[in-house]
N, C-alpha and C. Protein backbone atom coordinates (compact mmCIF):
# COMPACT_ATOMS: atom_id res chain seq x y z
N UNK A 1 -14.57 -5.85 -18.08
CA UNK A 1 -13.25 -5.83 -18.67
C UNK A 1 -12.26 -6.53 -17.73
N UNK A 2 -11.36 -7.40 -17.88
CA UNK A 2 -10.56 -8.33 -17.38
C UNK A 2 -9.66 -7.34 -16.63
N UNK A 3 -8.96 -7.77 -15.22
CA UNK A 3 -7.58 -7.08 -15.19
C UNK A 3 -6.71 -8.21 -14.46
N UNK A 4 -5.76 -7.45 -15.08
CA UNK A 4 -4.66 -8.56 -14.16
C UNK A 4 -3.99 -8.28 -12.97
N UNK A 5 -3.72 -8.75 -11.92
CA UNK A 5 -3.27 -8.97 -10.66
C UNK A 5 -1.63 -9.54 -10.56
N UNK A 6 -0.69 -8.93 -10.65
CA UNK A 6 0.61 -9.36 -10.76
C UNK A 6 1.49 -8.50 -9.82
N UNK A 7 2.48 -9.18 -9.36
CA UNK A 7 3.75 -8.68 -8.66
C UNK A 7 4.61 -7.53 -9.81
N UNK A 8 4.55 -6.42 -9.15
CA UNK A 8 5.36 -5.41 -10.04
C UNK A 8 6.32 -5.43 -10.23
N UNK A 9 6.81 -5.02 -11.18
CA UNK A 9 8.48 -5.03 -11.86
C UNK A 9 8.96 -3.76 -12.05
N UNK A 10 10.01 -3.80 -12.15
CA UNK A 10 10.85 -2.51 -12.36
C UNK A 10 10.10 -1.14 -13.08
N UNK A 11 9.54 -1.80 -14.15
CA UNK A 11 8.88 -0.98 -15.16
C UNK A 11 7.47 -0.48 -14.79
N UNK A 12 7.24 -0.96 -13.75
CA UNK A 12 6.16 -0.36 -13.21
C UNK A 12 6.15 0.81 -12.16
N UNK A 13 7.35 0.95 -11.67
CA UNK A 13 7.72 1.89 -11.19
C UNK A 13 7.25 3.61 -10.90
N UNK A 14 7.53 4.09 -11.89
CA UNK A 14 6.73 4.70 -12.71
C UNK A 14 4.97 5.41 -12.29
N UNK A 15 4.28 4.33 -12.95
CA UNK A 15 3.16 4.46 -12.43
C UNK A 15 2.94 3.83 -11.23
N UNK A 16 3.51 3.10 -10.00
CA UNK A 16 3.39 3.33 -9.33
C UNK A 16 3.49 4.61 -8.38
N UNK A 17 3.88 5.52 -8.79
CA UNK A 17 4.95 6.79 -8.43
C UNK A 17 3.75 7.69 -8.59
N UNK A 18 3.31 7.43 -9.85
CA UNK A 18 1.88 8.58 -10.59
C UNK A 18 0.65 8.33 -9.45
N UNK A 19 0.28 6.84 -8.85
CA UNK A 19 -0.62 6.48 -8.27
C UNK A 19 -0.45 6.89 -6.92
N UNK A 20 0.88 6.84 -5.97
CA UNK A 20 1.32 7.49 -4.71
C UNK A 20 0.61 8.82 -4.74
N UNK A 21 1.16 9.88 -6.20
CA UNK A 21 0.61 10.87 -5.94
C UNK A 21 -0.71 10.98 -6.32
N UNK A 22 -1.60 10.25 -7.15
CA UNK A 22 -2.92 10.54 -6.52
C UNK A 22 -3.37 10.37 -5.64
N UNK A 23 -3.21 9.30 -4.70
CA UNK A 23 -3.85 8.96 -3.47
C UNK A 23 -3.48 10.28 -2.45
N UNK A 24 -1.98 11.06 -2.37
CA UNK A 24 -1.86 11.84 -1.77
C UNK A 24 -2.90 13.43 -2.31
N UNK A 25 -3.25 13.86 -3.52
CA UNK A 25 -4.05 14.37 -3.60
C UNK A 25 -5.45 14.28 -2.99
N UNK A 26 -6.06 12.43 -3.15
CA UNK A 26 -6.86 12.16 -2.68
C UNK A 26 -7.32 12.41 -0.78
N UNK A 27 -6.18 12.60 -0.25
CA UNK A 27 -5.65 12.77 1.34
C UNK A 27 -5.16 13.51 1.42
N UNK A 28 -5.84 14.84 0.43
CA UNK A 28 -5.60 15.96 0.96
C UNK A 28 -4.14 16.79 1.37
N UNK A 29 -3.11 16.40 0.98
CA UNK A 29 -1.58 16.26 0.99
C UNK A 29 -0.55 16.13 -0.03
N UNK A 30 -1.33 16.90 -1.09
CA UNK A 30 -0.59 16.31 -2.97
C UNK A 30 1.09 17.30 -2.94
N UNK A 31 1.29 17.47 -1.98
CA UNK A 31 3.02 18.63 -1.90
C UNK A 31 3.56 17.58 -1.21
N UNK A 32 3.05 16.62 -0.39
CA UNK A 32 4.29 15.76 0.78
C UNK A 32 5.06 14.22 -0.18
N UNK A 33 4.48 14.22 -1.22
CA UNK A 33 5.31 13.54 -1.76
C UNK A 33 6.64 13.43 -2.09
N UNK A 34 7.49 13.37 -1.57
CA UNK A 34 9.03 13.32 -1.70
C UNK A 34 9.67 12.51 -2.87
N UNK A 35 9.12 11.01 -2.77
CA UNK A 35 10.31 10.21 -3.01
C UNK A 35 10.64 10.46 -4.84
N UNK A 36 11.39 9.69 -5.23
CA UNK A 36 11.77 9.96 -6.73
C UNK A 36 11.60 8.29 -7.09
N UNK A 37 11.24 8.31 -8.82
CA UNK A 37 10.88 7.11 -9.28
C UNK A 37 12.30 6.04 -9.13
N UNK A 38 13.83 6.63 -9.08
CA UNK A 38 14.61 6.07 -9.16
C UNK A 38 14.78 5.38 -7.24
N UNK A 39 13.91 6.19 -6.26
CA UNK A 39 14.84 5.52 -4.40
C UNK A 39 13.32 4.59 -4.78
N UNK A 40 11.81 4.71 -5.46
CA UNK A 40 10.95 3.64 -5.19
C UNK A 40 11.46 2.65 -5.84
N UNK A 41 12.60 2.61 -7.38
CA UNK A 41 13.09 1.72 -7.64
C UNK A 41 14.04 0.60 -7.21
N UNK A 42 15.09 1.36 -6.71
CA UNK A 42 16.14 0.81 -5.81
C UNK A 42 15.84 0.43 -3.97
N UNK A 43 14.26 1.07 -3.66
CA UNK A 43 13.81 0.54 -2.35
C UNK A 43 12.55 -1.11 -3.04
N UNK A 44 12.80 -1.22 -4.43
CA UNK A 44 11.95 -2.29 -4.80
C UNK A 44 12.59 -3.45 -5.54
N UNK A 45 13.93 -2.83 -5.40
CA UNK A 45 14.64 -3.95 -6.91
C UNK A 45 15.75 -4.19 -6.60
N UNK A 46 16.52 -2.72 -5.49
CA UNK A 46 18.00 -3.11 -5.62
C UNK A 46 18.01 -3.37 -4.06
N UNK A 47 19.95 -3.45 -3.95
CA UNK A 47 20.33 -4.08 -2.88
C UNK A 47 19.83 -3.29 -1.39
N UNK A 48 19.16 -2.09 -1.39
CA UNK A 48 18.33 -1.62 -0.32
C UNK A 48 16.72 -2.16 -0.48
N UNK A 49 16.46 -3.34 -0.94
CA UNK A 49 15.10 -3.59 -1.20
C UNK A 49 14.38 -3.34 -0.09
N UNK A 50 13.38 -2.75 0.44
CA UNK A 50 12.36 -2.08 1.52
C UNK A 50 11.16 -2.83 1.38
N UNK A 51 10.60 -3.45 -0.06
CA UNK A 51 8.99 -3.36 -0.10
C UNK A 51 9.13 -4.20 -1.51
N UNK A 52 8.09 -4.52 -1.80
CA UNK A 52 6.97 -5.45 -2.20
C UNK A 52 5.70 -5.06 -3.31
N UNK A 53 5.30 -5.18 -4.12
CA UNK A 53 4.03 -4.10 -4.56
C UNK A 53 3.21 -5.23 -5.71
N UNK A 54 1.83 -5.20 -5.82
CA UNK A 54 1.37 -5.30 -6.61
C UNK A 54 0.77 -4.71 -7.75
N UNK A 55 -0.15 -4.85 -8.61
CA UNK A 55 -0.15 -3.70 -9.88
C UNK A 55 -1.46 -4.59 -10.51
N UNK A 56 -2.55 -3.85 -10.49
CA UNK A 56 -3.54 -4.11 -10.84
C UNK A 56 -3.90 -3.69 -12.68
N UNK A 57 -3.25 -4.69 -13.43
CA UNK A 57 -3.53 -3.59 -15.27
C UNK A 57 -4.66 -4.16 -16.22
N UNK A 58 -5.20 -2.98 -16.52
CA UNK A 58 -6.09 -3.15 -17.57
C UNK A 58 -5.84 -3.11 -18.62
N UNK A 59 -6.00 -3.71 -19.39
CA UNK A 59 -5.25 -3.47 -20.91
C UNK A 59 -3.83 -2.68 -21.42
N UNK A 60 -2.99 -3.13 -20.41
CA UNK A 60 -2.03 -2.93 -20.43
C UNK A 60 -1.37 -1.45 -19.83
N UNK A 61 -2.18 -1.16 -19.01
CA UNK A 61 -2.26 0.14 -18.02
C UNK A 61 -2.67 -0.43 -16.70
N UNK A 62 -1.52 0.21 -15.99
CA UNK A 62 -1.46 -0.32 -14.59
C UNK A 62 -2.60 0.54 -13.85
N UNK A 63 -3.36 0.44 -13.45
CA UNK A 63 -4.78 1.19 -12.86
C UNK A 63 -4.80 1.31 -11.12
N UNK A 64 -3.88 -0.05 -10.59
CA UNK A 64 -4.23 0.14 -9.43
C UNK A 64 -2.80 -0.57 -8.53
N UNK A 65 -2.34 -0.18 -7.18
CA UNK A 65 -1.57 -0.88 -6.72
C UNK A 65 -1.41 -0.99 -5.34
N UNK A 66 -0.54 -2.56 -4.48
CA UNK A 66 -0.77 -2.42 -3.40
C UNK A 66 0.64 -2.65 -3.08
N UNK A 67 1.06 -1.75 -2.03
CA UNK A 67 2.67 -1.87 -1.60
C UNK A 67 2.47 -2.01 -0.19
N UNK A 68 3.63 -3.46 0.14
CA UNK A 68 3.12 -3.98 1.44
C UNK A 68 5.23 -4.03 1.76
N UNK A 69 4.98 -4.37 2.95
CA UNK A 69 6.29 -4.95 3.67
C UNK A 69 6.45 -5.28 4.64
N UNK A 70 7.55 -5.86 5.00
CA UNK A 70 7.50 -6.53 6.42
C UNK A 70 8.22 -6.15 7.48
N UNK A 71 7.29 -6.65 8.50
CA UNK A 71 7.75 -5.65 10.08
C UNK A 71 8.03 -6.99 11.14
N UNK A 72 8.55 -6.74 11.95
CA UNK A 72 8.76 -7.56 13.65
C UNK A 72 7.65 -6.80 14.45
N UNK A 73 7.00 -8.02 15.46
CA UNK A 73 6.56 -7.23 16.28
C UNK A 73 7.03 -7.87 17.67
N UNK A 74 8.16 -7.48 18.39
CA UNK A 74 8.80 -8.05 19.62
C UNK A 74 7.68 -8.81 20.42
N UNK A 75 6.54 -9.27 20.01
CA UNK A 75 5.21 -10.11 20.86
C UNK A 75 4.74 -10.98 19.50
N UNK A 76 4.87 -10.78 18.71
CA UNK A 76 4.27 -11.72 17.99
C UNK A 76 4.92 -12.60 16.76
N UNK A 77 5.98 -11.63 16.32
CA UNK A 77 6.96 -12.56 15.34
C UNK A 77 6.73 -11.37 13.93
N UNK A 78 7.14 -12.32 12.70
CA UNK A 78 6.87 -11.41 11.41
C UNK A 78 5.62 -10.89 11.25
N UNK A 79 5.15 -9.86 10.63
CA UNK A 79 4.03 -8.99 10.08
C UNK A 79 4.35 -8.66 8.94
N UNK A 80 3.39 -8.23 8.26
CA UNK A 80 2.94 -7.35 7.29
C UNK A 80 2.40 -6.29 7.34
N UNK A 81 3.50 -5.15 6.75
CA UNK A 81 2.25 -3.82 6.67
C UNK A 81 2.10 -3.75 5.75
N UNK A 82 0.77 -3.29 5.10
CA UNK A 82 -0.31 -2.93 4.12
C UNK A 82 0.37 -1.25 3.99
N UNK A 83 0.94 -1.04 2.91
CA UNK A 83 1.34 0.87 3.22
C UNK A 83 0.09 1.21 2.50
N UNK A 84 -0.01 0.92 1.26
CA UNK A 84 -0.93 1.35 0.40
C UNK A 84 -1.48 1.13 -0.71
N UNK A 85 -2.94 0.75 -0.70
CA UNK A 85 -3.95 0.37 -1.60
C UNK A 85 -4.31 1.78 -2.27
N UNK A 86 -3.71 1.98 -3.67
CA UNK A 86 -4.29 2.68 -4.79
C UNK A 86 -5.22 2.13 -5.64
N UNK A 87 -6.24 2.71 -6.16
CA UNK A 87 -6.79 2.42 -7.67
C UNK A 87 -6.94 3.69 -8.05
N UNK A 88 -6.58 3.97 -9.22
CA UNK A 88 -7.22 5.16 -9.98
C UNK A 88 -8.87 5.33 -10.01
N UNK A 89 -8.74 7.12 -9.62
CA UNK A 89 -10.21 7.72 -9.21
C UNK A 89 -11.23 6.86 -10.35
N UNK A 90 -10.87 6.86 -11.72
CA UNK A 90 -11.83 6.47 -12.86
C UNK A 90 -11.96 5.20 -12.93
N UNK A 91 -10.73 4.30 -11.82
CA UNK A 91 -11.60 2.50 -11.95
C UNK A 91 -12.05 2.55 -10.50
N UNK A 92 -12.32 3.06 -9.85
CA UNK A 92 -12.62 2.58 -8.54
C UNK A 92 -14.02 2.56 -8.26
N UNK A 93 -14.57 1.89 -7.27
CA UNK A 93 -15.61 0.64 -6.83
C UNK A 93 -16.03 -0.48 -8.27
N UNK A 94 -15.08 -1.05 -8.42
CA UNK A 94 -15.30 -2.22 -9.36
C UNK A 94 -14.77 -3.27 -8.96
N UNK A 95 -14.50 -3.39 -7.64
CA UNK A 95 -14.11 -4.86 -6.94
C UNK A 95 -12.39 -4.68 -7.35
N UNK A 96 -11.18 -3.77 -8.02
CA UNK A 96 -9.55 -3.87 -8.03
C UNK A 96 -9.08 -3.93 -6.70
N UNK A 97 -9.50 -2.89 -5.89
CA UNK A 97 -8.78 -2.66 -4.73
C UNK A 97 -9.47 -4.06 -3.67
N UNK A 98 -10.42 -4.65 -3.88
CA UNK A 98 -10.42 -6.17 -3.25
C UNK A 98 -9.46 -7.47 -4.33
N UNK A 99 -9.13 -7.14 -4.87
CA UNK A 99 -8.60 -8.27 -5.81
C UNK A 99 -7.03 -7.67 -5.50
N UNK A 100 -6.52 -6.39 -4.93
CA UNK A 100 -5.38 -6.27 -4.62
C UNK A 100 -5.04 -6.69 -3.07
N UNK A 101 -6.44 -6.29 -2.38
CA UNK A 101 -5.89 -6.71 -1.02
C UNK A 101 -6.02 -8.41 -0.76
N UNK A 102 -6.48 -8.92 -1.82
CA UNK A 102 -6.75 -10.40 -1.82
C UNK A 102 -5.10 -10.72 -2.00
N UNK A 103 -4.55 -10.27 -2.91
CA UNK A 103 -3.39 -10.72 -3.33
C UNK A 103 -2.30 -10.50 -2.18
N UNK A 104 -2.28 -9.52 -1.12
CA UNK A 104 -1.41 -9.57 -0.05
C UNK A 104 -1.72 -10.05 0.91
N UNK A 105 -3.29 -10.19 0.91
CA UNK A 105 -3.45 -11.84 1.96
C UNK A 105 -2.95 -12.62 1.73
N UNK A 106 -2.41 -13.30 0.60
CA UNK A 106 -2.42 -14.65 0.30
C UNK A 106 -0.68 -14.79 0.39
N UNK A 107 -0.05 -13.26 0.26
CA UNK A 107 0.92 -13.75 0.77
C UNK A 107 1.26 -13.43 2.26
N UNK A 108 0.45 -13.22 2.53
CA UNK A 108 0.51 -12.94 4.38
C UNK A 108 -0.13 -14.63 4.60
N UNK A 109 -0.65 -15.38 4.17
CA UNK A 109 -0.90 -16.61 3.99
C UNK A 109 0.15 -17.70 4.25
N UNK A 110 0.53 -17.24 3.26
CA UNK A 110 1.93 -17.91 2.58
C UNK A 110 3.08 -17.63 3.34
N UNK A 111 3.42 -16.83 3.97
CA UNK A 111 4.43 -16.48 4.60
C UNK A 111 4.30 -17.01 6.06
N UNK A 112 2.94 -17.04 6.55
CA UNK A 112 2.66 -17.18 8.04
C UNK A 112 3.13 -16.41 8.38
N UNK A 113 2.49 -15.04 8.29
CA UNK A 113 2.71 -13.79 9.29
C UNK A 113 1.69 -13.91 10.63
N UNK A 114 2.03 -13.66 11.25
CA UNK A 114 1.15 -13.01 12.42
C UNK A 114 0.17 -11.74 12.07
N UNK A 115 0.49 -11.35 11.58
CA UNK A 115 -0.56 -10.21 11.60
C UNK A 115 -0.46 -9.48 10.11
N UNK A 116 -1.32 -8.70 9.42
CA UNK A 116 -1.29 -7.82 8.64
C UNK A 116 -1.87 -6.73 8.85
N UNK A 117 -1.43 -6.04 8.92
CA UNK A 117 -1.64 -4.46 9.42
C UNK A 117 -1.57 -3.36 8.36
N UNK A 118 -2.36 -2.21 8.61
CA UNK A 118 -2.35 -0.86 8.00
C UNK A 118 -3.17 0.01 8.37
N UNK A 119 -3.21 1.06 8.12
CA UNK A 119 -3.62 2.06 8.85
C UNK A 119 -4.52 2.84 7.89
N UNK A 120 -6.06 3.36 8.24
CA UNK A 120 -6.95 4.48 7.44
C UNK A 120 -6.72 5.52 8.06
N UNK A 121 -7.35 6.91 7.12
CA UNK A 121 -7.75 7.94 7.70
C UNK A 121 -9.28 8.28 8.64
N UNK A 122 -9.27 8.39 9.49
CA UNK A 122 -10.48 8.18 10.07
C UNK A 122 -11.56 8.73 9.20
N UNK A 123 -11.25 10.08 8.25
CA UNK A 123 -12.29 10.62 7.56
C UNK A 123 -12.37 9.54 5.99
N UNK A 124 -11.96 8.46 6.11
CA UNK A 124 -12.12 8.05 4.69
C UNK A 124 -13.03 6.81 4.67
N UNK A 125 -14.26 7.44 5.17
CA UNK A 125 -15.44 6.34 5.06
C UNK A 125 -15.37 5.15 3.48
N UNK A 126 -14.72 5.98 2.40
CA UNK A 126 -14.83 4.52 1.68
C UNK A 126 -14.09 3.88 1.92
N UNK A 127 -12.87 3.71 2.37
CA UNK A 127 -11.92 3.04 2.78
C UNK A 127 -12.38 1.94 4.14
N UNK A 128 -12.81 2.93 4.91
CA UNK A 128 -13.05 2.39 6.46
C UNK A 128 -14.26 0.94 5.80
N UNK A 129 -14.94 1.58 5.36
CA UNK A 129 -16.43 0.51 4.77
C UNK A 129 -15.57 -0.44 3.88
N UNK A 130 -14.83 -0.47 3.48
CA UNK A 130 -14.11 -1.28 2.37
C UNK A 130 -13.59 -2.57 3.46
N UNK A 131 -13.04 -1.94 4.74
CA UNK A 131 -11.89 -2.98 5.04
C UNK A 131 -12.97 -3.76 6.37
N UNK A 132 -14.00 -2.86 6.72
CA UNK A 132 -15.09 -3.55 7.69
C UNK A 132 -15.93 -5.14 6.68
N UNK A 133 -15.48 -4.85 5.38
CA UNK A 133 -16.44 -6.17 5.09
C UNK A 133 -15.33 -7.41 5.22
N UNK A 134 -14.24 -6.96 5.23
CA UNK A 134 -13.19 -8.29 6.00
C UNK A 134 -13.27 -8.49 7.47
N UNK A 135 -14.09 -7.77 7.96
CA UNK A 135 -13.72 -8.05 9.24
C UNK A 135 -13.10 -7.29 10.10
N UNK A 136 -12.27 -6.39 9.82
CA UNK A 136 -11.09 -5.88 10.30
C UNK A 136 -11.38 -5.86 11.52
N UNK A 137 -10.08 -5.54 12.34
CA UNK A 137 -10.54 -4.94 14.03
C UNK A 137 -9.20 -3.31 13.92
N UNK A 138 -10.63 -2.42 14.10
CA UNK A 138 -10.36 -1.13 14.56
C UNK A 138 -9.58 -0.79 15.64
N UNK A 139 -8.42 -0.01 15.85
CA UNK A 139 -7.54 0.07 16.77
C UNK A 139 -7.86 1.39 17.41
N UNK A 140 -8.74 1.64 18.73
CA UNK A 140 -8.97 3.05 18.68
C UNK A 140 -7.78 3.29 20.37
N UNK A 141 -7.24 2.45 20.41
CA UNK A 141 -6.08 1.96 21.84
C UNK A 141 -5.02 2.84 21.18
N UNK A 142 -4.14 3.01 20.16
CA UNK A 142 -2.96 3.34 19.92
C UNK A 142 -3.20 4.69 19.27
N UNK A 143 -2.03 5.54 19.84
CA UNK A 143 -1.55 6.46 18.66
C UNK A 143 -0.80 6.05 17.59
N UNK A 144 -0.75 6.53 16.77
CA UNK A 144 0.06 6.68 15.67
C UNK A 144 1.38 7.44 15.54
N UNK A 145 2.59 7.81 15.98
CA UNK A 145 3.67 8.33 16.29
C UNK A 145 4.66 8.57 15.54
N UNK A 146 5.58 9.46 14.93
CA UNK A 146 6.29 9.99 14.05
C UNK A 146 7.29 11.07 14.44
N UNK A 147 8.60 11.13 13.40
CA UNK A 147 9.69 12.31 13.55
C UNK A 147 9.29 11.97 11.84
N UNK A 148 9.62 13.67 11.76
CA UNK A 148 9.88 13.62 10.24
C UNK A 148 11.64 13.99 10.15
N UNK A 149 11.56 14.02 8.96
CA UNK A 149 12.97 14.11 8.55
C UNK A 149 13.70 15.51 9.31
N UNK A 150 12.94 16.56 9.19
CA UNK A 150 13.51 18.01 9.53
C UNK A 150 13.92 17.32 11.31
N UNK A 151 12.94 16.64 12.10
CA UNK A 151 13.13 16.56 13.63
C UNK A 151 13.88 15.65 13.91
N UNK A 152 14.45 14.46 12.68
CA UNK A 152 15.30 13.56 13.36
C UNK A 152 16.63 14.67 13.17
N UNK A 153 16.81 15.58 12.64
CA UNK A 153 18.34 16.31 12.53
C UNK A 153 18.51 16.58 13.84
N UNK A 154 17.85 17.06 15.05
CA UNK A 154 18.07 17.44 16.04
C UNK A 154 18.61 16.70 16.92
């Protein structure tokens, strides 16, 4: 069955929003979802634009998506982060989630980034096996570092 590979629009919103929270179910974390369909809209469309996304649809159902954006790295110039590759549990291993990360190569291509970056869960062997057939290089040098919202008040 055909799908299409396109830059998301407003109206996709939405199910992008539905797909955030599966993946957070999927990672074990389906309560930390915060955001609302209207700040992913206005962090995708309006004058706070943040990010970027693709939208993988099957017959006119968006099935899968990849939301990327761009970073500085004071050593290397522009980047890309990869935030997150969704497909829905019922299309996945059918080659979407390579036909989505194809599509933010090409604009990490296109842009001449230095780098494209993102981050797995160490326990998510399909993931980890997914991104080893590109090649990837594993970062086992860095932490990963964070304030959440409650600790930046302090």
């Amino acid at each position: 069955m055909q799908v299409n590979i396109r830059k998301g629009n407003p109206a996709d919103i939405e199910a992008a929003l539905d797909l955030v929270k599966e993946l957070a179910v999927y990672e074990k974390a389906a309560g930390e979802v915060e955001v609302t369909v209207q700040e992913m809209r206005n962090w995708a469309f309006g004058d706070d634009k943040l990010f970027d996304f693709f939208v993988a649809e099957k017959q006119g159902e968006v099935i899968g998506m990849a939301l990327y954006y761009y970073k500085y790295s004071t050593w290397k110039g522009k980047c890309i982060f990869l935030e997150d590759i969704v497909v829905r549990e019922s299309e996945r291993c059918r080659g979407y989630g390579g036909l989505l990360f194809e599509a933010v190569r090409q604009v990490a291509r296109e842009q001449k980034v230095k780098r494209l970056e993102w981050q797995v869960l160490a326990w998510n062997e399909p993931a980890i096996g997914f991104y080893k057939k590109y090649k990837a290089a594993f970062d086992n040098e860095w932490l990963n570092c964070k304030l959440t919202f409650d600790q930046l008040q302090f």
